[in-house]
C-alpha atoms as a PDB file:
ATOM      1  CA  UNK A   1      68.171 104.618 151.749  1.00  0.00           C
ATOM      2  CA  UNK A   2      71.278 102.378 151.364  1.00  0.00           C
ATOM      3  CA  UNK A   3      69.250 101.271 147.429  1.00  0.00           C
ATOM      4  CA  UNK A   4      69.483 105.109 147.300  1.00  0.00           C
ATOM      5  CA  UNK A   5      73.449 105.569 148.103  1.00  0.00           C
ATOM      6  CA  UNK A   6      74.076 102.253 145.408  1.00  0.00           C
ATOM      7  CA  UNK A   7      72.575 104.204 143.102  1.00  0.00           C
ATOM      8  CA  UNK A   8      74.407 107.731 143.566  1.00  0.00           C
ATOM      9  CA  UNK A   9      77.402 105.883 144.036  1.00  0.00           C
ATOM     10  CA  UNK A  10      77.282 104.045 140.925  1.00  0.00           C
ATOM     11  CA  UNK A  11      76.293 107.634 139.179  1.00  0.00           C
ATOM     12  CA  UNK A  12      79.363 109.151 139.788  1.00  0.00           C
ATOM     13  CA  UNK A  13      81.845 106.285 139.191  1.00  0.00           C
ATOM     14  CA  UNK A  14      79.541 105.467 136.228  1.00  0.00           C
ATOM     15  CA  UNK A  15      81.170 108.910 134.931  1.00  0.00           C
ATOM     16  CA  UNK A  16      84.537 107.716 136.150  1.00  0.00           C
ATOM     17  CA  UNK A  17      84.572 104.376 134.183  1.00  0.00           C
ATOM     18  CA  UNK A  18      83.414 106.228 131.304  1.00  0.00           C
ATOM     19  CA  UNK A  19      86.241 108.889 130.939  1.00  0.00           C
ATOM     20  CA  UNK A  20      88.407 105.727 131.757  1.00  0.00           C
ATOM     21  CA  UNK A  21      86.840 103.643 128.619  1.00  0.00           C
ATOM     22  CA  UNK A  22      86.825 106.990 126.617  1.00  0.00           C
ATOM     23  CA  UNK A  23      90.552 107.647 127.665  1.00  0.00           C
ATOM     24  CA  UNK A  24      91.472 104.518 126.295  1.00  0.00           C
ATOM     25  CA  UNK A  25      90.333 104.349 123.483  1.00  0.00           C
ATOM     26  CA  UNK A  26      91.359 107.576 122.037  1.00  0.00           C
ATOM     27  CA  UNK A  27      95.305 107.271 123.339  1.00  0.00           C
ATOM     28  CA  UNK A  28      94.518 103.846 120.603  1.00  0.00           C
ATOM     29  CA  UNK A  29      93.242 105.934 117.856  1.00  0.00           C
ATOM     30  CA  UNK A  30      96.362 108.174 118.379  1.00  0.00           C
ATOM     31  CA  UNK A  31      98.341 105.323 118.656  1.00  0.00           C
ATOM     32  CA  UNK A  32      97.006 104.387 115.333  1.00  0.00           C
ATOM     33  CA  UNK A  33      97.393 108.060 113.918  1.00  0.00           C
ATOM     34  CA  UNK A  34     100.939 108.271 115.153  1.00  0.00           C
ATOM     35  CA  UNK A  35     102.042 104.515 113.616  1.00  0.00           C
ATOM     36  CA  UNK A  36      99.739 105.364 110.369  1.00  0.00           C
ATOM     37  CA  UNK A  37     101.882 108.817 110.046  1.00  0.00           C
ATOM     38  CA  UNK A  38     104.910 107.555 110.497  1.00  0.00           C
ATOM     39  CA  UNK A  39     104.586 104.863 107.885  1.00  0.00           C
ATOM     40  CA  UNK A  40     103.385 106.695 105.263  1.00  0.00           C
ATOM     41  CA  UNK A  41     106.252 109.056 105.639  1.00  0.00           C
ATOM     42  CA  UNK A  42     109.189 105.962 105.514  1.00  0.00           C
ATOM     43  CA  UNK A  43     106.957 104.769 102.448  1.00  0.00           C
ATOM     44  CA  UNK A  44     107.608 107.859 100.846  1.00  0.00           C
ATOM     45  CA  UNK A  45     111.226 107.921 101.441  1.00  0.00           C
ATOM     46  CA  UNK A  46     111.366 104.215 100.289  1.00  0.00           C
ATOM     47  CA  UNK A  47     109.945 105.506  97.131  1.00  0.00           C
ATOM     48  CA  UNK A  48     112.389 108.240  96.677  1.00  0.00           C
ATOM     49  CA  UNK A  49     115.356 106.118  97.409  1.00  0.00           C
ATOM     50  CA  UNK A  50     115.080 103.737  94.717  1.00  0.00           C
ATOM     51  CA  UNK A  51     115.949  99.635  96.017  1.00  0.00           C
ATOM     52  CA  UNK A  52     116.767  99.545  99.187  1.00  0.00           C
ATOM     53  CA  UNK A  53     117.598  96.250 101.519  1.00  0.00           C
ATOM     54  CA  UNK A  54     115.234  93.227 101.820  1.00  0.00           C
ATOM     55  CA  UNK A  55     113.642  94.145 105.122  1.00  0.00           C
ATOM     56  CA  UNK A  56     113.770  91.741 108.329  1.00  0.00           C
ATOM     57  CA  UNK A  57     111.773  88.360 107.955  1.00  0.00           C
ATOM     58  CA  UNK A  58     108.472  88.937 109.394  1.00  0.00           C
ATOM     59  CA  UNK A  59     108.960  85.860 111.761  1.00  0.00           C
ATOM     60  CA  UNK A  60     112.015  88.032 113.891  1.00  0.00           C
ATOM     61  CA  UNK A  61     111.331  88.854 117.387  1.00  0.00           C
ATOM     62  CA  UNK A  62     111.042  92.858 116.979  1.00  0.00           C
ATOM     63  CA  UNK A  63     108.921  92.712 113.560  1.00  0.00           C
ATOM     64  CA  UNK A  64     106.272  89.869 115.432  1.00  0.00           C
ATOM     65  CA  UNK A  65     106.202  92.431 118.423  1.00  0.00           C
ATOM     66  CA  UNK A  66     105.595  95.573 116.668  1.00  0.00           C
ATOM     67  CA  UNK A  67     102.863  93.920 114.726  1.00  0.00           C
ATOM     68  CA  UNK A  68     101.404  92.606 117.848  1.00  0.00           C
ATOM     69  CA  UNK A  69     101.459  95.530 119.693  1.00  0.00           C
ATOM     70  CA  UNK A  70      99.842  97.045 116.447  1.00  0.00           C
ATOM     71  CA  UNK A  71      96.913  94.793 116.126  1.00  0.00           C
ATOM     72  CA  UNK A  72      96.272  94.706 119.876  1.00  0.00           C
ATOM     73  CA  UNK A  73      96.296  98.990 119.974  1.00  0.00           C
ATOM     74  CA  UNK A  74      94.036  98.561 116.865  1.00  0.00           C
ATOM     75  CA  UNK A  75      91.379  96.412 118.715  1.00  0.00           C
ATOM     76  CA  UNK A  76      91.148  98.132 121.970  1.00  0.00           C
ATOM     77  CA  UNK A  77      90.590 101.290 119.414  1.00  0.00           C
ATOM     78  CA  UNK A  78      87.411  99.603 117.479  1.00  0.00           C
ATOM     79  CA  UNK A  79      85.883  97.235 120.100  1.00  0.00           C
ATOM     80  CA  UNK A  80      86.150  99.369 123.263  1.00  0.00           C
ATOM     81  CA  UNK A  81      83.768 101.883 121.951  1.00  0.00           C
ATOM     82  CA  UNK A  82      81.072  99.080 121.318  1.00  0.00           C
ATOM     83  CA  UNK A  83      81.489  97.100 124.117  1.00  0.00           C
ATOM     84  CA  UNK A  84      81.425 100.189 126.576  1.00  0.00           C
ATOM     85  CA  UNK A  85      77.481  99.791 126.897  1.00  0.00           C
ATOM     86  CA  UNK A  86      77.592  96.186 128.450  1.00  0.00           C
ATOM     87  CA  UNK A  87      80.807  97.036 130.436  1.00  0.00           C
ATOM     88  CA  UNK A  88      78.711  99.847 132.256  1.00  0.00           C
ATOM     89  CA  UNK A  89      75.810  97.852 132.550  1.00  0.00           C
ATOM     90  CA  UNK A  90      78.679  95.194 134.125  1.00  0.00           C
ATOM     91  CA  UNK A  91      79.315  98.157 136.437  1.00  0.00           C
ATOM     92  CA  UNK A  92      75.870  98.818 137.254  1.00  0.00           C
ATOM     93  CA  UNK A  93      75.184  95.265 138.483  1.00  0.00           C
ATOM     94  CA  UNK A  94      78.315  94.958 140.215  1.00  0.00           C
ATOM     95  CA  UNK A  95      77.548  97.815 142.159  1.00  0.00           C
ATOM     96  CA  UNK A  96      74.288  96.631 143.526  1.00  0.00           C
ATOM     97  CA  UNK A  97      75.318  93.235 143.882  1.00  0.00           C
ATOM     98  CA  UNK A  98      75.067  91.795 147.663  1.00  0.00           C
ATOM     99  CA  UNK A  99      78.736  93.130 148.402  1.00  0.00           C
ATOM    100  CA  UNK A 100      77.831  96.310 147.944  1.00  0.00           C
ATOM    101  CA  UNK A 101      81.561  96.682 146.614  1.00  0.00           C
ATOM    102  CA  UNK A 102      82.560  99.975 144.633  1.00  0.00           C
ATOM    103  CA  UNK A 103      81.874  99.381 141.048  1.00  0.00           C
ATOM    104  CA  UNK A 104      85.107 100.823 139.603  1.00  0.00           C
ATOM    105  CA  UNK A 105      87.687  97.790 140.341  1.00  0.00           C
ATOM    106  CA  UNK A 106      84.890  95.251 139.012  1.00  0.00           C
ATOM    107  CA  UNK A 107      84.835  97.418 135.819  1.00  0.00           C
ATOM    108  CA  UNK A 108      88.346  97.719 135.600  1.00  0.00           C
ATOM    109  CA  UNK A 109      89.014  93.748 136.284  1.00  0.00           C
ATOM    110  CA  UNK A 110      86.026  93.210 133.593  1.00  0.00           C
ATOM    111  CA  UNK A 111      87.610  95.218 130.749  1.00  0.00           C
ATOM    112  CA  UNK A 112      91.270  93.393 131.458  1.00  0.00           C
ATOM    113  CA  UNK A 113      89.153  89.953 130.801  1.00  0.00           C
ATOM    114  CA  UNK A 114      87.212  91.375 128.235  1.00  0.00           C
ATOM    115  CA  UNK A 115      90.530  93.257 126.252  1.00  0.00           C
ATOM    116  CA  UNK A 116      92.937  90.013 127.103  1.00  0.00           C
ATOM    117  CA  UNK A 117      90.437  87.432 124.586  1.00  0.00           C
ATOM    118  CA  UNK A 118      91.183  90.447 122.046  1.00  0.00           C
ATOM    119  CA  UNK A 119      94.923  90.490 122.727  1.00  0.00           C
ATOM    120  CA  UNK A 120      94.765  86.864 122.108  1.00  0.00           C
ATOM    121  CA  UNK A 121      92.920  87.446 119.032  1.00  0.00           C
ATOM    122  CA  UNK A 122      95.843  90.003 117.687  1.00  0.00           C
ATOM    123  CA  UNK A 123      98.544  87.290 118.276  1.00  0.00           C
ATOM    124  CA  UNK A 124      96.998  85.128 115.754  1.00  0.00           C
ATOM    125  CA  UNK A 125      96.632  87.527 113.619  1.00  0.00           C
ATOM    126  CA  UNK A 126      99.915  88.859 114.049  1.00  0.00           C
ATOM    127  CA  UNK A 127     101.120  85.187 113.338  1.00  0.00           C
ATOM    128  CA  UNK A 128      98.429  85.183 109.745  1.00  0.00           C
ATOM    129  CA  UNK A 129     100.242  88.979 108.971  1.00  0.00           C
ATOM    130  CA  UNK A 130     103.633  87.075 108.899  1.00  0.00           C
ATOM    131  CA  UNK A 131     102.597  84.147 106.722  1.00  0.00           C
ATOM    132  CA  UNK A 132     101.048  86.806 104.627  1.00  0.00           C
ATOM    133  CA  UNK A 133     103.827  88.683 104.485  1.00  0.00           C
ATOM    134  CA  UNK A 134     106.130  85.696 103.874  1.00  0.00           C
ATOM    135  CA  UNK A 135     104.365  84.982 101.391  1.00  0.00           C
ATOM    136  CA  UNK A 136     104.571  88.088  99.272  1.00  0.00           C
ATOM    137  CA  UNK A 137     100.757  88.823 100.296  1.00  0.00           C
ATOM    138  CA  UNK A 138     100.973  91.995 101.393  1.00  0.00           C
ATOM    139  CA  UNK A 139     102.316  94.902  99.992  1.00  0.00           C
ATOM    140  CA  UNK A 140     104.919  97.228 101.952  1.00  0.00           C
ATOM    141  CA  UNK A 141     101.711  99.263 103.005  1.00  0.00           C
ATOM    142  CA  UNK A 142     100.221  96.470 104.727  1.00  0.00           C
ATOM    143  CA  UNK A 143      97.772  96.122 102.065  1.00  0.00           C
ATOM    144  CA  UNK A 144      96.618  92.440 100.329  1.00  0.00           C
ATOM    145  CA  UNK A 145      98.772  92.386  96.833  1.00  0.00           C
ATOM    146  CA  UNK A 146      96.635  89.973  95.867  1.00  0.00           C
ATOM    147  CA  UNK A 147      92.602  90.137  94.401  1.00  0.00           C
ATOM    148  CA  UNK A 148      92.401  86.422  95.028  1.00  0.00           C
ATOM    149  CA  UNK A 149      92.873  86.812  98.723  1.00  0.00           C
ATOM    150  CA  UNK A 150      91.004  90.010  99.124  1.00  0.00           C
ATOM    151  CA  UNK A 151      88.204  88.392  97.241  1.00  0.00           C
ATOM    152  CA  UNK A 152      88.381  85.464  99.203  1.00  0.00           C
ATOM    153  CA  UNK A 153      88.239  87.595 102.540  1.00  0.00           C
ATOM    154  CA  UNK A 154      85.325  89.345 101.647  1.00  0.00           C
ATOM    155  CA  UNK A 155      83.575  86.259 100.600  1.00  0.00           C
ATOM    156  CA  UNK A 156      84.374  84.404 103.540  1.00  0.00           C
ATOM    157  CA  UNK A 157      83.396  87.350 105.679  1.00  0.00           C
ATOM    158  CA  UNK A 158      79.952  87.488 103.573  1.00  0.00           C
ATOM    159  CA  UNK A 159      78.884  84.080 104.481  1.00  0.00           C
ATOM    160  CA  UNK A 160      80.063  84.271 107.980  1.00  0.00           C
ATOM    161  CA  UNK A 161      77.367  86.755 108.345  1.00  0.00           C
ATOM    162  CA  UNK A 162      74.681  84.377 107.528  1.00  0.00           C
ATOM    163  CA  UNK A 163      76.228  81.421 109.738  1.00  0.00           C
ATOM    164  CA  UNK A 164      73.894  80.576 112.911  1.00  0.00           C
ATOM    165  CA  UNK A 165      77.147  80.902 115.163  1.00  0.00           C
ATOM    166  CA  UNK A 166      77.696  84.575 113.889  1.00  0.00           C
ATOM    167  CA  UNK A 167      74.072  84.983 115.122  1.00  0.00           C
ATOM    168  CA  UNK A 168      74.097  83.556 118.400  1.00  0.00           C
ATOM    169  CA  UNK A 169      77.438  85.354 119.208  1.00  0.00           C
ATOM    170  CA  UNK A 170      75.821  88.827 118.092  1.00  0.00           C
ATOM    171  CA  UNK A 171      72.651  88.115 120.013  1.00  0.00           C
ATOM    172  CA  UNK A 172      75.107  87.440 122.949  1.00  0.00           C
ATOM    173  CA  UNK A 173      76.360  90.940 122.332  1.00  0.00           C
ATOM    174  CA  UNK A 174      73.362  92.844 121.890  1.00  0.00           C
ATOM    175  CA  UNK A 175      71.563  91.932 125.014  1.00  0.00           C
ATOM    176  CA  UNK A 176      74.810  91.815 127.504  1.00  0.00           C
ATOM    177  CA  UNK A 177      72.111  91.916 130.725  1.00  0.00           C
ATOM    178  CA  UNK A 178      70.707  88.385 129.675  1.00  0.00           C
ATOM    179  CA  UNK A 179      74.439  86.821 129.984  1.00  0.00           C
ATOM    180  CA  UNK A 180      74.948  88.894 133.472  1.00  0.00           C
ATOM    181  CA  UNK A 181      71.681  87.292 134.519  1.00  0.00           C
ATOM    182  CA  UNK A 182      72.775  83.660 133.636  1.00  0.00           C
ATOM    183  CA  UNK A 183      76.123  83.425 134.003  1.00  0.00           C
ATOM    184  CA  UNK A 184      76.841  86.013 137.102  1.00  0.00           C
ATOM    185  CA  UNK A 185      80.070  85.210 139.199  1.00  0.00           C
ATOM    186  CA  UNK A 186      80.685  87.559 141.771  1.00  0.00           C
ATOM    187  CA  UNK A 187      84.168  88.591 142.532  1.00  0.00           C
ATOM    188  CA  UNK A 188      87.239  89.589 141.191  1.00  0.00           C
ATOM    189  CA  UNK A 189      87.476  86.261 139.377  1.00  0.00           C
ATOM    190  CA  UNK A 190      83.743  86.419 138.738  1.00  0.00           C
ATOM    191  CA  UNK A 191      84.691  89.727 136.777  1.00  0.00           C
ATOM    192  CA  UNK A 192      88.086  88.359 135.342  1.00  0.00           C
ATOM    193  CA  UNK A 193      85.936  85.383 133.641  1.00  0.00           C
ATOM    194  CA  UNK A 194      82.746  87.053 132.216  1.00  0.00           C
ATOM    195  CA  UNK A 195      84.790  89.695 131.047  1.00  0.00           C
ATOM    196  CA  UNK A 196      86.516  87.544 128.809  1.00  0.00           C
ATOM    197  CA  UNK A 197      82.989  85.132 127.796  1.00  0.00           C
ATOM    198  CA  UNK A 198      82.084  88.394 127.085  1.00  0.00           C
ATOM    199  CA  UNK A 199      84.824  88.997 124.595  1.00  0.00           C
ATOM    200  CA  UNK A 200      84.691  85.616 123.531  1.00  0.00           C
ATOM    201  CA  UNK A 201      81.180  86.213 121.908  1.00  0.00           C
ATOM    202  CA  UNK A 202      82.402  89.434 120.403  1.00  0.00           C
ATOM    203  CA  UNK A 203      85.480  87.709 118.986  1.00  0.00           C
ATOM    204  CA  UNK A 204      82.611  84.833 117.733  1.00  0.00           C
ATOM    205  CA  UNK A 205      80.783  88.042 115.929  1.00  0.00           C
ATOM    206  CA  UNK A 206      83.659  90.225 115.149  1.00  0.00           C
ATOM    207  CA  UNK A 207      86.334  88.554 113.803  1.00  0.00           C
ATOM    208  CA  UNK A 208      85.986  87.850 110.117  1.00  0.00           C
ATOM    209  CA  UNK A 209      84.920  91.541 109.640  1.00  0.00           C
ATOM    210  CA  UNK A 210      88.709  92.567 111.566  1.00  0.00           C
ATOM    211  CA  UNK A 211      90.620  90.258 108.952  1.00  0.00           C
ATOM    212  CA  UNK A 212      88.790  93.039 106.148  1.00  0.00           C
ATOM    213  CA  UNK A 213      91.618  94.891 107.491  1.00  0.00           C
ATOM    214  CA  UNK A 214      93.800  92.815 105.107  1.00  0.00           C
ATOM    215  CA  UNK A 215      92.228  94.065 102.222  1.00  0.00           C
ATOM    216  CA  UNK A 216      92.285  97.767 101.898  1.00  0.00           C
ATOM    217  CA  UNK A 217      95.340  98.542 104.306  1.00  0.00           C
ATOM    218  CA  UNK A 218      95.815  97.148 108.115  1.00  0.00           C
ATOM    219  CA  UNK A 219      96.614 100.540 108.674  1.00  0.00           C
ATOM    220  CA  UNK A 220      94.482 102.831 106.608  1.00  0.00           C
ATOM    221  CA  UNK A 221      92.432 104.311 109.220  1.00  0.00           C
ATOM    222  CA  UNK A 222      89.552 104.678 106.988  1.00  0.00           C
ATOM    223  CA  UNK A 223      89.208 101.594 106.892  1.00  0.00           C
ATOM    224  CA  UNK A 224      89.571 100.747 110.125  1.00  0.00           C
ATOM    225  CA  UNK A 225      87.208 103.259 110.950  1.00  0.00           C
ATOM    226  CA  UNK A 226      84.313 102.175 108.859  1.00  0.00           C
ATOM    227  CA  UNK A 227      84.753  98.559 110.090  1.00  0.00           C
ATOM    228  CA  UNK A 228      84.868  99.769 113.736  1.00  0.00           C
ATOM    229  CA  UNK A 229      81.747 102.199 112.921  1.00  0.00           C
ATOM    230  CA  UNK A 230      79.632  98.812 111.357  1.00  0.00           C
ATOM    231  CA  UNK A 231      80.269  96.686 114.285  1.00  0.00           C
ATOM    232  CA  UNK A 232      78.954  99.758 116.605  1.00  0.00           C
ATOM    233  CA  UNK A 233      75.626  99.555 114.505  1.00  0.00           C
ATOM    234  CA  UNK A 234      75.675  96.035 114.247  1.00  0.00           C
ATOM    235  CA  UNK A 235      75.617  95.348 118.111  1.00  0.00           C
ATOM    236  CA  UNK A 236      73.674  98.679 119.214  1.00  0.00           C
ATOM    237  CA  UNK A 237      71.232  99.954 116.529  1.00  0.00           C
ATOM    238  CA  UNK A 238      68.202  98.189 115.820  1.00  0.00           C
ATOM    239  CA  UNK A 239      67.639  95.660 113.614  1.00  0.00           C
ATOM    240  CA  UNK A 240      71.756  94.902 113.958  1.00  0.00           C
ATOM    241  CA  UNK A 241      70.759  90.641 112.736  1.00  0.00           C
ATOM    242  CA  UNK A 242      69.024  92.143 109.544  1.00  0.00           C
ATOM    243  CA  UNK A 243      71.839  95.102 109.248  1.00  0.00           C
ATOM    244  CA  UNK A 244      74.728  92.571 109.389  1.00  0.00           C
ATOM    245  CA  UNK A 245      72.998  89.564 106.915  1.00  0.00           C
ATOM    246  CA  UNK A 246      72.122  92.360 104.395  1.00  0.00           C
ATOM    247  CA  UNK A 247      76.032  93.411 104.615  1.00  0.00           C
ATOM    248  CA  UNK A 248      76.941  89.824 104.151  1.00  0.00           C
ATOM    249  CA  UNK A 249      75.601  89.727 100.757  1.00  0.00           C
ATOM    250  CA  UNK A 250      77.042  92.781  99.811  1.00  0.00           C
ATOM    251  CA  UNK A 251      80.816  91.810 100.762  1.00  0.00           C
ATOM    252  CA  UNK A 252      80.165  88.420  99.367  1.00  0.00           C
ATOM    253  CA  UNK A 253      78.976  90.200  96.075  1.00  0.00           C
ATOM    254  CA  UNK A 254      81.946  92.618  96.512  1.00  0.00           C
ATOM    255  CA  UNK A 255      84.374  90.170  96.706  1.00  0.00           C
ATOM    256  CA  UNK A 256      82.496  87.894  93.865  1.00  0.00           C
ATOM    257  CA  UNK A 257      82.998  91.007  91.809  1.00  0.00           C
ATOM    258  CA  UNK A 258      86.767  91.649  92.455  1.00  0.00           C
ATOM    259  CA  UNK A 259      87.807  87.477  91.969  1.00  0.00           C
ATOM    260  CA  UNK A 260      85.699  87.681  88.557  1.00  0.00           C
ATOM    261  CA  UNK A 261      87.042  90.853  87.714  1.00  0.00           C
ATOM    262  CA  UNK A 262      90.553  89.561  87.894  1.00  0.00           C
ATOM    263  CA  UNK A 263      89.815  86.668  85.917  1.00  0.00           C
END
């Protein structure tokens, strides 16, 4: 009987954690809709204008903030959907753990660990998208002005794909319930710490594809888009280790192509 009540209990706040995880992630993709709109419209008056003023260095307080506040809405947007499988399965187990404890804080205090190794993640790149643009890197779309370093990214992100650390990371990812099993804590700190292991290994797997975004636009949602919709395949379809080595060698080929090209 109480087996029985775990279970309907965790059916129904199963539901609840999803609509949460679902929630969040789409107020990020309008986020990103929103900023993307917004900046294509102040290109276009830019362009209309003729010169204008320098803008402010990329390394001021407000410019570093709005970029970091960019590239953390922009991860919670393309890893949330992918990692929602585990965190529910996180859930699950919490649920029937020997506490017996509702399952909906330990989600909640799961996804803050899990979301705070990508925040981290978004302030280094925030600090690479100043050097970048400090650089004259980046065009005023937030697009690479340069093949060399698009080329360079792709290739870079090509051969990660083969390393054995960009395996054992995505392994970690695709079966979530053999890292539960071996590294369980229970707790709130239990939930604060594999949350973020958790994210660790998906930063390990994830995070050469998410510099791509340099290439074709840090805020062309296509693009974000089809990187988010490869890392969903890559940690939930089958075959993900043969799907993400076959993709290496095509953005190593890719970016081959566009350094050669430029030659």
């Amino acid at each position: 009987m109480a087996l029985a009540n775990v279970r309907s209990g965790w059916r129904y706040e199963r539901y609840v954690a999803l609509a949460g995880l679902f929630a969040m992630a789409a107020l990020a993709w309008l986020y990103l809709g929103v900023e993307a709109h917004r900046m294509e419209a102040m290109l276009g008056e830019m362009a209309g204008s003729g010169p204008m003023e320098a803008p402010d260095s990329a390394w001021n307080a407000g410019p570093l903030l709005l970029t970091l506040v960019m590239w953390t809405v922009m991860m919670v947007a393309m890893m949330l959907p992918s990692a929602t499988p585990a965190i529910l399965l996180y859930g699950a187990m919490a649920r029937k753990s020997r506490d017996r404890a509702s399952g909906l804080p330990s989600v909640g205090v799961f996804t803050m660990g899990y979301l705070a190794v990508w925040t981290a993640f978004s302030l280094a790149a925030t600090v690479l998208h100043a050097a970048f643009d400090t650089w004259r890197l980046l065009t005023p779309a937030m697009t690479s002005a340069s093949t060399l370093l698009s080329g360079s990214l792709l290739i870079a992100a090509g051969i990660y794909q083969w390393l054995p650390i960009k395996n054992a990371c995505l392994e970690k990812c695709r079966a979530p319930l053999q890292f539960f099993l071996f590294r369980w804590r229970p707790g709130a700190r239990g939930a604060l710490q594999m949350g973020a292991e958790h994210g660790l290994f998906c930063v390990g797997c994830c995070w050469a594809l998410m510099l791509l975004l340099f290439t074709a636009g840090v805020m062309n949602l296509l693009w974000v888009a089809l990187i988010a919709a490869f890392v969903l395949i890559e940690k939930l379809a089958p075959g993900g280790a043969l799907i993400a080595r076959i993709a290496g060698v095509v953005l190593g080929v890719v970016g081959a192509a566009l350094i050669l090209g430029s030659a």
